[in-house]
C-alpha atoms as a PDB file:
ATOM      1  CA  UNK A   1     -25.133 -16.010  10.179  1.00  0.00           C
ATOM      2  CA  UNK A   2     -23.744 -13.513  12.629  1.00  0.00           C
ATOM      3  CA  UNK A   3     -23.068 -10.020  11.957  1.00  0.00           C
ATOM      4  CA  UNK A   4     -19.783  -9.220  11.233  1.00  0.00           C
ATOM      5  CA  UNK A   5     -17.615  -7.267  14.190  1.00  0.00           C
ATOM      6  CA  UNK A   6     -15.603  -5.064  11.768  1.00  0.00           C
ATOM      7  CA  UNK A   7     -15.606  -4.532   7.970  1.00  0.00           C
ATOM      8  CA  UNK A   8     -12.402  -3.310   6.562  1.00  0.00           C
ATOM      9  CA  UNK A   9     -12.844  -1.733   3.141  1.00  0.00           C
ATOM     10  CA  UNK A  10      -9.065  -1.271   1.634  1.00  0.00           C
ATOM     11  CA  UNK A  11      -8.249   2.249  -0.106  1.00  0.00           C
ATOM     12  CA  UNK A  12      -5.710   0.816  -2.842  1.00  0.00           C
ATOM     13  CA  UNK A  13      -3.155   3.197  -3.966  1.00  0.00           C
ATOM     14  CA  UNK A  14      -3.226   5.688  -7.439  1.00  0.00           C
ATOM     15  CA  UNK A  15      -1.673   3.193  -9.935  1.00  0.00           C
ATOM     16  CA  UNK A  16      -4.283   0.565  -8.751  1.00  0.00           C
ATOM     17  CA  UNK A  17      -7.122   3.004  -8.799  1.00  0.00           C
ATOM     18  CA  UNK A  18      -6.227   3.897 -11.761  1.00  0.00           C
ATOM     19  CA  UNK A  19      -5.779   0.160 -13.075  1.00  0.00           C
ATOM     20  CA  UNK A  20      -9.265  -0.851 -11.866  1.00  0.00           C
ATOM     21  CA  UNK A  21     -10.656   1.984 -14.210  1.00  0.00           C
ATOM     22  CA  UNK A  22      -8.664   0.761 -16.814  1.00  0.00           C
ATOM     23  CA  UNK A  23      -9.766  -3.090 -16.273  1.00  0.00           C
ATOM     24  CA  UNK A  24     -12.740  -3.041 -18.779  1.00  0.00           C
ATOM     25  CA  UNK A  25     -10.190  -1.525 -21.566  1.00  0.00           C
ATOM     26  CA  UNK A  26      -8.465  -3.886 -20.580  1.00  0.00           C
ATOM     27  CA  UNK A  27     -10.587  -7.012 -20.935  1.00  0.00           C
ATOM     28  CA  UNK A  28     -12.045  -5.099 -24.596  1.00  0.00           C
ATOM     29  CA  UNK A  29      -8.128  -5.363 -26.107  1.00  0.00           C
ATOM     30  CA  UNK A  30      -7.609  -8.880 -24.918  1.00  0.00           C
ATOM     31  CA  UNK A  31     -10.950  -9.993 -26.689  1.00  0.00           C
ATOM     32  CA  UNK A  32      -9.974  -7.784 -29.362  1.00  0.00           C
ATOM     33  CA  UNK A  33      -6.254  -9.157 -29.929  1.00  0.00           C
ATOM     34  CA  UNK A  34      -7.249 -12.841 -28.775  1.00  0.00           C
ATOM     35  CA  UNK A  35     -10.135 -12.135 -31.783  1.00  0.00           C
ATOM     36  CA  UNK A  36      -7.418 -10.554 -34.398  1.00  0.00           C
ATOM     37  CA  UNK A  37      -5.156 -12.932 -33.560  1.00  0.00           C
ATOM     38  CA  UNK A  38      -7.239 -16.152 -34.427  1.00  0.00           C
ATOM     39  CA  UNK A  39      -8.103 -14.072 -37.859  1.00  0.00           C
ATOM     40  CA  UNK A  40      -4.998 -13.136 -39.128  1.00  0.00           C
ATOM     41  CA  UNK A  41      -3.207 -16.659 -37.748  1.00  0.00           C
ATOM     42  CA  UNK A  42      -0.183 -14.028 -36.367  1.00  0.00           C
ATOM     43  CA  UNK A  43       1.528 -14.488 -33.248  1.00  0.00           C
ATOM     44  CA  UNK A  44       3.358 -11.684 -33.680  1.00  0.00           C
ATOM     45  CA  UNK A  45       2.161  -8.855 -32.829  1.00  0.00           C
ATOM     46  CA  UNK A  46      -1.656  -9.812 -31.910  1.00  0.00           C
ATOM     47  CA  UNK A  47      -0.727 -12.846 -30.387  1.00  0.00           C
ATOM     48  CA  UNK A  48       1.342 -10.926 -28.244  1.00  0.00           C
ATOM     49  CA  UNK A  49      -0.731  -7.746 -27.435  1.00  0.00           C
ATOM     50  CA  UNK A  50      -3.701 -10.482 -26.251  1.00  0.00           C
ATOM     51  CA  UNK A  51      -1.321 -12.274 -23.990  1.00  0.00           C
ATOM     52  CA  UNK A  52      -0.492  -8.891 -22.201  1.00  0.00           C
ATOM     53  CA  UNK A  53      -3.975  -7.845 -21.662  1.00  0.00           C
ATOM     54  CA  UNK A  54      -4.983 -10.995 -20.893  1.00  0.00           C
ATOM     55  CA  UNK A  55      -2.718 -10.993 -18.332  1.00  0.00           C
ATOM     56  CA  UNK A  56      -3.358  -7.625 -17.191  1.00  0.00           C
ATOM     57  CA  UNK A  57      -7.684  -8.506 -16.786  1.00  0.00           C
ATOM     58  CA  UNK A  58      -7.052 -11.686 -15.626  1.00  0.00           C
ATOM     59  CA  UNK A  59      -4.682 -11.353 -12.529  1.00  0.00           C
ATOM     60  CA  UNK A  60      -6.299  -7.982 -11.411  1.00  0.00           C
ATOM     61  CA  UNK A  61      -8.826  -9.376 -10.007  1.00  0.00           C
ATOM     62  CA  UNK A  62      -6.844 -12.010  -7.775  1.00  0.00           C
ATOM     63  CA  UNK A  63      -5.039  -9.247  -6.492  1.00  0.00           C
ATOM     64  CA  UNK A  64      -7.784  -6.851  -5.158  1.00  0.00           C
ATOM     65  CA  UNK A  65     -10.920  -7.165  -2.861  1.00  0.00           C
ATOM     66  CA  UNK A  66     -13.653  -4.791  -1.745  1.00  0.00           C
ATOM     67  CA  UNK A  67     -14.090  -5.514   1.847  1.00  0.00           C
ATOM     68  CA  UNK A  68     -13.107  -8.058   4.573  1.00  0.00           C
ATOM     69  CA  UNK A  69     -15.432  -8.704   7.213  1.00  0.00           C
ATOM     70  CA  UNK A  70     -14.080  -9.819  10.660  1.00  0.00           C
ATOM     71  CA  UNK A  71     -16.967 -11.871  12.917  1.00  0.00           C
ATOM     72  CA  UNK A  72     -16.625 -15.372  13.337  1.00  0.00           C
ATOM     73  CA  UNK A  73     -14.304 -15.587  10.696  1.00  0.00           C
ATOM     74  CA  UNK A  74     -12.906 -13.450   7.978  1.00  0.00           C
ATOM     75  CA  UNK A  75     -14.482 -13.098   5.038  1.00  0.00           C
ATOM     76  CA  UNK A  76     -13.011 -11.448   2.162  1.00  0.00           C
ATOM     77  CA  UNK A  77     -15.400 -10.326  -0.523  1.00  0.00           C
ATOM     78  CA  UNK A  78     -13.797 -10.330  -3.673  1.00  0.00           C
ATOM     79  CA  UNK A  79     -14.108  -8.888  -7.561  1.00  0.00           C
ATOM     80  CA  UNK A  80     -15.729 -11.490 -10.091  1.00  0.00           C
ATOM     81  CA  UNK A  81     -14.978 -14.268  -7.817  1.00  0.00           C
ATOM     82  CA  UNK A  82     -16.746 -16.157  -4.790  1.00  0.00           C
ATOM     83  CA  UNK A  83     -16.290 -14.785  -1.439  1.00  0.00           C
ATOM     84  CA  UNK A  84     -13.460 -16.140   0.535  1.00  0.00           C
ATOM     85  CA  UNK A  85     -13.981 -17.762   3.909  1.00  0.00           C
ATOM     86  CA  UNK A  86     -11.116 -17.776   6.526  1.00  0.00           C
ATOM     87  CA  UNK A  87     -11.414 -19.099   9.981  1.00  0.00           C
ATOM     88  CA  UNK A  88      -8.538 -17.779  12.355  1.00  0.00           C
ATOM     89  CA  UNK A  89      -7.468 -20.857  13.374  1.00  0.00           C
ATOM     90  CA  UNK A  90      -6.455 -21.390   9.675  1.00  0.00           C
ATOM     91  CA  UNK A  91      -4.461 -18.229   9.376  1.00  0.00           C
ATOM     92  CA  UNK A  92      -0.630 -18.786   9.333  1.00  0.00           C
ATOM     93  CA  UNK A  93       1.391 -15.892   8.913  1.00  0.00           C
ATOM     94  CA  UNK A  94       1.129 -12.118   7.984  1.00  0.00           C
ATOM     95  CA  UNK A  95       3.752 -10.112   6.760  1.00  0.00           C
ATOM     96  CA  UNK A  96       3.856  -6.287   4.864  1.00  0.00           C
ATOM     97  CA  UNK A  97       2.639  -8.414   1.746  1.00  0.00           C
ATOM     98  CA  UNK A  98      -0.360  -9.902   3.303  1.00  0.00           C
ATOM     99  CA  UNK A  99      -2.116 -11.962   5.709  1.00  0.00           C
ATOM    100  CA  UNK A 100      -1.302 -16.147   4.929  1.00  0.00           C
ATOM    101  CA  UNK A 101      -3.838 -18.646   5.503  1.00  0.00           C
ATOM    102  CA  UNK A 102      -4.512 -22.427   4.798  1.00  0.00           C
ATOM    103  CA  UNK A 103      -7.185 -21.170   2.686  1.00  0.00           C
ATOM    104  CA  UNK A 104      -6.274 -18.126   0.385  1.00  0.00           C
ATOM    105  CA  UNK A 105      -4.699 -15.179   1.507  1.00  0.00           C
ATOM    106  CA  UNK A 106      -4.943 -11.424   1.983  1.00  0.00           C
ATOM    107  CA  UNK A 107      -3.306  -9.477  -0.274  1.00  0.00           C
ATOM    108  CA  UNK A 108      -1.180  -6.045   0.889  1.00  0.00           C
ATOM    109  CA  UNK A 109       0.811  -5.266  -1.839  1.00  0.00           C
ATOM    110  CA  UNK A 110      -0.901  -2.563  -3.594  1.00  0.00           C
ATOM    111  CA  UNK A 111      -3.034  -0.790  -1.098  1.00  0.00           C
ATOM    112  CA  UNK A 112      -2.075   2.398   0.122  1.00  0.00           C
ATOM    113  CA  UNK A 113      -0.234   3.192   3.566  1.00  0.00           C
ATOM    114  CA  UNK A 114      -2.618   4.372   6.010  1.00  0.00           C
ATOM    115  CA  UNK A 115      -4.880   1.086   4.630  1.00  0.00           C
ATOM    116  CA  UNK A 116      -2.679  -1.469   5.503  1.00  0.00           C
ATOM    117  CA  UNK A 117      -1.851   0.210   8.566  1.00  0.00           C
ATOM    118  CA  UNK A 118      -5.651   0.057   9.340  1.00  0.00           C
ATOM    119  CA  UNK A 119      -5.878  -3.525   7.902  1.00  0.00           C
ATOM    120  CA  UNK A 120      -2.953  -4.287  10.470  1.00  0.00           C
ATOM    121  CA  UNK A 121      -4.192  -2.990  13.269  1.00  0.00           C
ATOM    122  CA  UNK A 122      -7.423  -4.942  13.174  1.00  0.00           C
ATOM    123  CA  UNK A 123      -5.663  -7.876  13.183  1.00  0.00           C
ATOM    124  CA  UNK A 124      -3.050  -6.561  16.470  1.00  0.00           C
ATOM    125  CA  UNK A 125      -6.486  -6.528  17.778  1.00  0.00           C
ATOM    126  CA  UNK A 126      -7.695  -9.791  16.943  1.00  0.00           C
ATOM    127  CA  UNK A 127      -4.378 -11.045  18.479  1.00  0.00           C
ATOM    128  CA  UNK A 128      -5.074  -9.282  21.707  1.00  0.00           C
ATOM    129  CA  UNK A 129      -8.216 -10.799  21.982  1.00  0.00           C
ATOM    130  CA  UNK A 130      -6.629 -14.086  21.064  1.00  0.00           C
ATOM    131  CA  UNK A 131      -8.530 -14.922  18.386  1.00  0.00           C
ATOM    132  CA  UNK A 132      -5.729 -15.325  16.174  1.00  0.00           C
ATOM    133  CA  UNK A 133      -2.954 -17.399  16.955  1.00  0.00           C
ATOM    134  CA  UNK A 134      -0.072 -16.640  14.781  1.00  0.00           C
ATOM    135  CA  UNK A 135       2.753 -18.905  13.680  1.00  0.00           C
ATOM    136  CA  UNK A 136       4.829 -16.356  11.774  1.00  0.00           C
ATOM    137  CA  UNK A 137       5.230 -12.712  11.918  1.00  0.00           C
ATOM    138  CA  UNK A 138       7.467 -10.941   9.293  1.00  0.00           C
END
């Protein structure tokens, strides 16, 4: 496996930060709601309160990664899941939300400015070399 060219670690703005602290509280209430929930037999309010923190731990890490590695081919490492593999010629679009791919894609949304100004320059670069071809540019 080659080494990787560039690693791009993402600096995700205060609200994130702060709800990547908050993700194990998180994950706690929804196994504590799901739990009160199934005891009590109420929807209301348990049933409820586990759905939104449920929500909240599940989808948080979807949204997030720790670092991206640009070589050969991107590769995204990610928070409780596998590490996602991108080859450029698979990549389809980027825009201010993220970077679109066959595969999976790159979420933008929550990292701070100067980040996804970083994260976009790399891949300016990666278009001047032409290893990315890009259909769609919003």
């Amino acid at each position: 496996m080659p080494k990787p060219e560039i690693v791009f670690k993402p600096k995700y703005n205060g609200s994130m930060r702060f709800a990547l602290v908050l993700w194990p509280v998180w994950t706690g209430l929804f196994i504590y709601f799901l739990f009160e929930s199934a005891m009590t037999r109420s929807i209301i309010p348990q049933g409820l309160l586990a759905f939104i923190f449920g929500t909240m731990a599940v989808s948080l890490p979807l949204r997030v990664f720790r670092t991206a590695s640009f070589g050969d081919e991107i590769i995204v490492k990610r928070y409780l899941m596998p590490d996602l593999r991108i080859k450029y010629t698979e990549i389809t679009s980027l825009s201010p939300y993220g970077l679109m791919s066959k595969k999976g894609n790159i979420s933008l949304i929550m990292m701070n400015h100067y980040s996804a100004i970083e994260f976009g320059n790399i891949i300016s670069q990666l278009i001047k070399e032409k290893k990315i071809n890009l259909k769609n540019i919003l």
